[in-house]
C-alpha atoms as a PDB file:
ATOM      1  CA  UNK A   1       4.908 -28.305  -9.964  1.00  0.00           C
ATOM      2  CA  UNK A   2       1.969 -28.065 -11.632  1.00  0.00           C
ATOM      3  CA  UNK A   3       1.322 -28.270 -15.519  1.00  0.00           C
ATOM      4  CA  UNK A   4       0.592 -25.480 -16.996  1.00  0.00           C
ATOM      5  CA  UNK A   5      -2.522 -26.337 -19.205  1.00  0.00           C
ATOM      6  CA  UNK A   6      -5.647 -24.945 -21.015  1.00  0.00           C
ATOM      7  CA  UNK A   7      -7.249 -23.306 -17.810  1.00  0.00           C
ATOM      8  CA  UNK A   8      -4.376 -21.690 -16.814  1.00  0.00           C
ATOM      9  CA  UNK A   9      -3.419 -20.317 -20.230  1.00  0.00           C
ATOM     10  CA  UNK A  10      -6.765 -18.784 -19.849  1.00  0.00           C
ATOM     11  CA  UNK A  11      -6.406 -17.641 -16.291  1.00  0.00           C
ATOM     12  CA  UNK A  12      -2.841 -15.927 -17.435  1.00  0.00           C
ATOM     13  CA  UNK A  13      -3.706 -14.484 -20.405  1.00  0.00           C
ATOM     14  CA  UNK A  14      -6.853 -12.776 -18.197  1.00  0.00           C
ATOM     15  CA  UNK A  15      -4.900 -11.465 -15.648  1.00  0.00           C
ATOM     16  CA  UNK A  16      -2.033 -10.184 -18.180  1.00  0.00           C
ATOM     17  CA  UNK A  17      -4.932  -8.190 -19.784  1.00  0.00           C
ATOM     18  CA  UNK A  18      -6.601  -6.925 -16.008  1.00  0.00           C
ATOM     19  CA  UNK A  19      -2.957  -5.373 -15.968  1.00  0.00           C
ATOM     20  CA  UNK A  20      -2.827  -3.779 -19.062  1.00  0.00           C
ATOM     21  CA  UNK A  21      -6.529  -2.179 -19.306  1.00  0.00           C
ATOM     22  CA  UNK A  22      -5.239  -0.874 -15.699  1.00  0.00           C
ATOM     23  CA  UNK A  23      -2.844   1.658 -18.022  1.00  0.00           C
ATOM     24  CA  UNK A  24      -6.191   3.248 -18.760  1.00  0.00           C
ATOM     25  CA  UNK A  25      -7.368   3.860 -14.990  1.00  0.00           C
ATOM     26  CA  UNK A  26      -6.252   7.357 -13.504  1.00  0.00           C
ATOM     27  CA  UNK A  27      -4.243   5.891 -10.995  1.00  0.00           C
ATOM     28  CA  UNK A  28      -0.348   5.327 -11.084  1.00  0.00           C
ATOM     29  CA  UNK A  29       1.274   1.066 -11.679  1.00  0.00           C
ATOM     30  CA  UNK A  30       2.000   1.308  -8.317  1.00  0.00           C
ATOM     31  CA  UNK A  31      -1.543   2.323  -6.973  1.00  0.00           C
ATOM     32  CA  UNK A  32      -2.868  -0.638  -9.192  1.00  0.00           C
ATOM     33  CA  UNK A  33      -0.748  -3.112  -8.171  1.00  0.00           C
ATOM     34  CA  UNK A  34      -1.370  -2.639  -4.169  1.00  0.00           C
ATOM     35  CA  UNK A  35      -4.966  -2.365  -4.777  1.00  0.00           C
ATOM     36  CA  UNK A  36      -5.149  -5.786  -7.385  1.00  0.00           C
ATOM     37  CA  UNK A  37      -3.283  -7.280  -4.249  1.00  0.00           C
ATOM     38  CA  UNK A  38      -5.549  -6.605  -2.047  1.00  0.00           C
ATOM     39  CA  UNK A  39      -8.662  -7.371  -4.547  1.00  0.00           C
ATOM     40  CA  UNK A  40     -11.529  -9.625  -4.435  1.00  0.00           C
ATOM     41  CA  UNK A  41     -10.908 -10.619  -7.462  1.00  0.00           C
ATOM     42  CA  UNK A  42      -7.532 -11.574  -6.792  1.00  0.00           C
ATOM     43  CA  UNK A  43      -8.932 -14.026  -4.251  1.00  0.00           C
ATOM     44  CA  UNK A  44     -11.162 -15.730  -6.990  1.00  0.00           C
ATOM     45  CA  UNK A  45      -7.934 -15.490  -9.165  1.00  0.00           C
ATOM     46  CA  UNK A  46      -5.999 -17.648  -6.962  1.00  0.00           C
ATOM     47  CA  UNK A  47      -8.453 -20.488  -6.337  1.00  0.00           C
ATOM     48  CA  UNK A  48      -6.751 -20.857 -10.277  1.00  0.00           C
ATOM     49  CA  UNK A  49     -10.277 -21.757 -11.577  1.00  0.00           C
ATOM     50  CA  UNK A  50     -11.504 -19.851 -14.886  1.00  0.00           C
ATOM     51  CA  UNK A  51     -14.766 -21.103 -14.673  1.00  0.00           C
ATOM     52  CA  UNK A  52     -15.563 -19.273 -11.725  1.00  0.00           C
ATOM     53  CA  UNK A  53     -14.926 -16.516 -13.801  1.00  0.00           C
ATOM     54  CA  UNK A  54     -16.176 -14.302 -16.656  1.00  0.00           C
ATOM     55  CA  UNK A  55     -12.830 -13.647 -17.801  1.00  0.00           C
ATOM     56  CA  UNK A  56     -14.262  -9.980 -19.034  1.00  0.00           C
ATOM     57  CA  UNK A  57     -11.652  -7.145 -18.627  1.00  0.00           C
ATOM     58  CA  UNK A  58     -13.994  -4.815 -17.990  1.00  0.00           C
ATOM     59  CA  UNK A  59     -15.809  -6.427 -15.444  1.00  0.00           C
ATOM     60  CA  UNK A  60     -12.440  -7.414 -13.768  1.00  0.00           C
ATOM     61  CA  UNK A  61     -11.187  -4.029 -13.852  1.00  0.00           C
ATOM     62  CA  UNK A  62     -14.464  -2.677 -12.987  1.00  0.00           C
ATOM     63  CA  UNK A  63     -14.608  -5.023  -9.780  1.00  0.00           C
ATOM     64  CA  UNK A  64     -11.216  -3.363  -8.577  1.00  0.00           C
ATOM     65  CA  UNK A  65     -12.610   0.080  -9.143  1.00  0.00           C
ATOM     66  CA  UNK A  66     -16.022  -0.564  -7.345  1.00  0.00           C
ATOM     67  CA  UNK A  67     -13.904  -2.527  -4.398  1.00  0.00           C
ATOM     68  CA  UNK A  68     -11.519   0.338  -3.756  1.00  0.00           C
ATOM     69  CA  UNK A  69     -13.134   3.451  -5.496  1.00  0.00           C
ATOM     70  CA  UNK A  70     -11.507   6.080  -8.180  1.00  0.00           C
ATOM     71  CA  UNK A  71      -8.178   7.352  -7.283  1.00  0.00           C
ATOM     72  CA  UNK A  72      -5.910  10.292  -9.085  1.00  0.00           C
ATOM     73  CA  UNK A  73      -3.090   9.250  -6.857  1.00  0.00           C
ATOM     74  CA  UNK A  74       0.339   9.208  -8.567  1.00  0.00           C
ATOM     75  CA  UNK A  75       1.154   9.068 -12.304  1.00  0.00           C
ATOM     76  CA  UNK A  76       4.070   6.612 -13.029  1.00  0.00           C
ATOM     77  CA  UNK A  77       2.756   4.047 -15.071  1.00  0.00           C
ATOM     78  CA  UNK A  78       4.573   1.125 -16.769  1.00  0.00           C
ATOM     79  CA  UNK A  79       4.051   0.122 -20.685  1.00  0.00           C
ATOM     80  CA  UNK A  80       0.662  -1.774 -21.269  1.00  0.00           C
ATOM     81  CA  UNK A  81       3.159  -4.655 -23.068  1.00  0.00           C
ATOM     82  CA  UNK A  82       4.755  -4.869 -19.598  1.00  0.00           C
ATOM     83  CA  UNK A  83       1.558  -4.829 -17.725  1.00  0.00           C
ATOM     84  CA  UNK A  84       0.542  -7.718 -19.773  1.00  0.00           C
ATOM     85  CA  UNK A  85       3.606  -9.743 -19.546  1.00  0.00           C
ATOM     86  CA  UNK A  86       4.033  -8.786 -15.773  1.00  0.00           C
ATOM     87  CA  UNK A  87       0.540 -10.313 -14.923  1.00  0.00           C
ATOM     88  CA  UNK A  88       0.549 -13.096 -16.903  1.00  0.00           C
ATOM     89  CA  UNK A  89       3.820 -14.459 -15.547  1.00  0.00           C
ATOM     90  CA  UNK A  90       2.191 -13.449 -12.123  1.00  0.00           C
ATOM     91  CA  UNK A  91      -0.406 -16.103 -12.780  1.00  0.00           C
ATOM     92  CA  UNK A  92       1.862 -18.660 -14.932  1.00  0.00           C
ATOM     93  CA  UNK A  93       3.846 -18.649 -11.698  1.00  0.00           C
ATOM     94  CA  UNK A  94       1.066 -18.667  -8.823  1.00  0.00           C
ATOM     95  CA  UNK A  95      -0.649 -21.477 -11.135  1.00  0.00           C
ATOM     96  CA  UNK A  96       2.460 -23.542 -11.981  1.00  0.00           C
ATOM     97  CA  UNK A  97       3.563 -23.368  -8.593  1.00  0.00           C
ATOM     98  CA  UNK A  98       0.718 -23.385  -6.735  1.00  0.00           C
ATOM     99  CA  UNK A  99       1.694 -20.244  -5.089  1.00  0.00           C
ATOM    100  CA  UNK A 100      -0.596 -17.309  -3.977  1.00  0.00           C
ATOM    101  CA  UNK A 101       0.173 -13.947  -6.329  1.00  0.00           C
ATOM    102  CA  UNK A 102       0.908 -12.413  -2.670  1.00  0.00           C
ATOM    103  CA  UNK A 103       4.026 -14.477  -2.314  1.00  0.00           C
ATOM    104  CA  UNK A 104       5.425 -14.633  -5.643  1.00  0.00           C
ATOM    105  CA  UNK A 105       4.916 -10.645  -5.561  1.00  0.00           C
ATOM    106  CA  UNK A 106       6.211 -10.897  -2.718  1.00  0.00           C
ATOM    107  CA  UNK A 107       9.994 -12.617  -4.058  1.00  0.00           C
ATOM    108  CA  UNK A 108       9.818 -10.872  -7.796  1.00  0.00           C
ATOM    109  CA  UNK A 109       8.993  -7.319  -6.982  1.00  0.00           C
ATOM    110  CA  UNK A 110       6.774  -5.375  -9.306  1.00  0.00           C
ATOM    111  CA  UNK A 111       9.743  -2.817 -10.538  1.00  0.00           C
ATOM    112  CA  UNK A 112      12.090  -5.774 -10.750  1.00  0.00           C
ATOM    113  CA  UNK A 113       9.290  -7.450 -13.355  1.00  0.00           C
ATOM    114  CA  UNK A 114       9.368  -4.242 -15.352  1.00  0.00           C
ATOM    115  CA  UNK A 115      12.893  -3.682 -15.073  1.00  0.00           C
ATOM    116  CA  UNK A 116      13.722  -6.917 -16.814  1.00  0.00           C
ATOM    117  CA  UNK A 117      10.375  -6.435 -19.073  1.00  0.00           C
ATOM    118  CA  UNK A 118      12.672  -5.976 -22.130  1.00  0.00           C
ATOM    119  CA  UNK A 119      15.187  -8.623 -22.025  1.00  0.00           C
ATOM    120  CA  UNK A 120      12.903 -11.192 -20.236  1.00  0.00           C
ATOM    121  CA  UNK A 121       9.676 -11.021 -22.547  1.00  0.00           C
ATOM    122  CA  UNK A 122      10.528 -12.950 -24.937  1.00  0.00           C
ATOM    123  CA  UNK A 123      11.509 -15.879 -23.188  1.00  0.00           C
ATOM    124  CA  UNK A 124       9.709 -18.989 -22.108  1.00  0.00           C
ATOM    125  CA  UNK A 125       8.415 -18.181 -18.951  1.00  0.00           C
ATOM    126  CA  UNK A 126      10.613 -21.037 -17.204  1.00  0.00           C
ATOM    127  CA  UNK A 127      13.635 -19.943 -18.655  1.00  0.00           C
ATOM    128  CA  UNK A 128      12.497 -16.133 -17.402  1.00  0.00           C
ATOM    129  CA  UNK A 129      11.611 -17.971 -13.678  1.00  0.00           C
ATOM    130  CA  UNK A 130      15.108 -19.458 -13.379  1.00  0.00           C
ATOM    131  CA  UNK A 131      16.550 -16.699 -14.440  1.00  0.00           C
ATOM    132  CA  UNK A 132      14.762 -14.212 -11.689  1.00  0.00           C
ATOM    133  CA  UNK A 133      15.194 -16.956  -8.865  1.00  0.00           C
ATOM    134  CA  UNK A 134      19.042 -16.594  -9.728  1.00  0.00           C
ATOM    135  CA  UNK A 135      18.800 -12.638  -9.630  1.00  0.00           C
ATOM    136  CA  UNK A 136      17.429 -13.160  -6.609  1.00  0.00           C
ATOM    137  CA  UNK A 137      20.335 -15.446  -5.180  1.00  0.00           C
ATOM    138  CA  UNK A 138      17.316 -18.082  -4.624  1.00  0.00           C
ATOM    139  CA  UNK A 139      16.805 -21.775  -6.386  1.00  0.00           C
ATOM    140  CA  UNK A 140      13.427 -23.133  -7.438  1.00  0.00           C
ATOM    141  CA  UNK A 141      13.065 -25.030  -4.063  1.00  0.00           C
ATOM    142  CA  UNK A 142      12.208 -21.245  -1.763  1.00  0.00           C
ATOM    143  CA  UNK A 143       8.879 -21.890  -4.397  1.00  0.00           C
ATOM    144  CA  UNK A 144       8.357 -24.692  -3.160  1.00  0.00           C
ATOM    145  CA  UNK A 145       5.587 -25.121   0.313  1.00  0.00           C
ATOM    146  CA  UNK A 146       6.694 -27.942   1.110  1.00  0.00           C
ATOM    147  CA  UNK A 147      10.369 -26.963   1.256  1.00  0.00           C
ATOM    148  CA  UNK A 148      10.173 -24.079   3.426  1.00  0.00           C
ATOM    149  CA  UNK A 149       7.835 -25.699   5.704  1.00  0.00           C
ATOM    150  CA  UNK A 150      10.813 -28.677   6.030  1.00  0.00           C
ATOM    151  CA  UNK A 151      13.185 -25.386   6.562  1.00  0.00           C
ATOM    152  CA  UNK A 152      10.962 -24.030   9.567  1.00  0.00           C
ATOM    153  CA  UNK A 153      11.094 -27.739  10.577  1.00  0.00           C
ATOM    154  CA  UNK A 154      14.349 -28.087  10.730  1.00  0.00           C
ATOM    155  CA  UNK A 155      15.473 -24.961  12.162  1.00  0.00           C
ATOM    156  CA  UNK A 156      13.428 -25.669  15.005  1.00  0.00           C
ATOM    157  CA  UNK A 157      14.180 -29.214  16.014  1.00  0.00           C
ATOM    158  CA  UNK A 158      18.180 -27.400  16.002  1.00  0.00           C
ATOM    159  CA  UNK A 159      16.690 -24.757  18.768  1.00  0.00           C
ATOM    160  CA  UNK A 160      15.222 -28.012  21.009  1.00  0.00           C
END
């Protein structure tokens, strides 16, 4: 596990507010989200480096609207306070893990994030990582590489 220092404070608090200036695009949360996850800037994002960055908003959201044009499509969109906490614990986990955001969106759905939004943002983000792990009937080691590759290992030297 990685420490969870200056840079990626910075690199979290940036991508909690990419999520919550995307309450002001004309596209639903859900629209967003697939289109952050398939972003360029999401790639930059995960290299976990802030000086590669300008860590402007605007430009960020800008990026994702040049990348993948305006859309109108759907209108469900979540609180801007959840947005924020809901990308920043995106990043606090991809960083402190050393995870890409596609697989830790991939085990804490979006909706779930927002579901528990209420109870959950208060927390320290540890505390709120056990806690979804255990929703999730998972423990800390399925965010772990090096455990899951062992896993794959295993179950394959039982099949020879």
């Amino acid at each position: 596990m990685k420490e969870f220092d200056h840079n990626g404070l910075l690199l979290a608090d940036y991508q909690g507010k990419i999520f919550e200036k995307s309450y002001d695009l004309n596209c639903s949360t859900a629209v967003f989200m697939r289109r952050f996850l398939h972003s360029d800037l999401l790639e930059i994002l995960d290299r976990n480096q802030s000086f590669s960055l300008s860590l402007d908003v605007d430009e960020g959201i800008n990026s994702i609207v040049e990348q993948f044009g305006q859309s109108n499509y759907g209108t469900e969109k979540f609180s801007r306070a959840s947005l924020y906490w809901i990308g920043y614990m995106y990043r606090y986990i991809a960083y402190t893990r050393e995870e890409s955001t596609h697989f830790v969106m991939s085990v804490f759905h979006y909706k779930q994030m927002n579901n528990v939004y209420y109870s959950f943002h208060t927390q320290d983000p540890e505390w709120c990582i056990h806690s979804l792990l255990e929703m999730n009937h998972l423990d800390e080691n399925y965010l772990d590489k090096n455990y899951r590759l062992k896993q794959i290992i295993k179950e394959k030297d039982h099949y020879q």
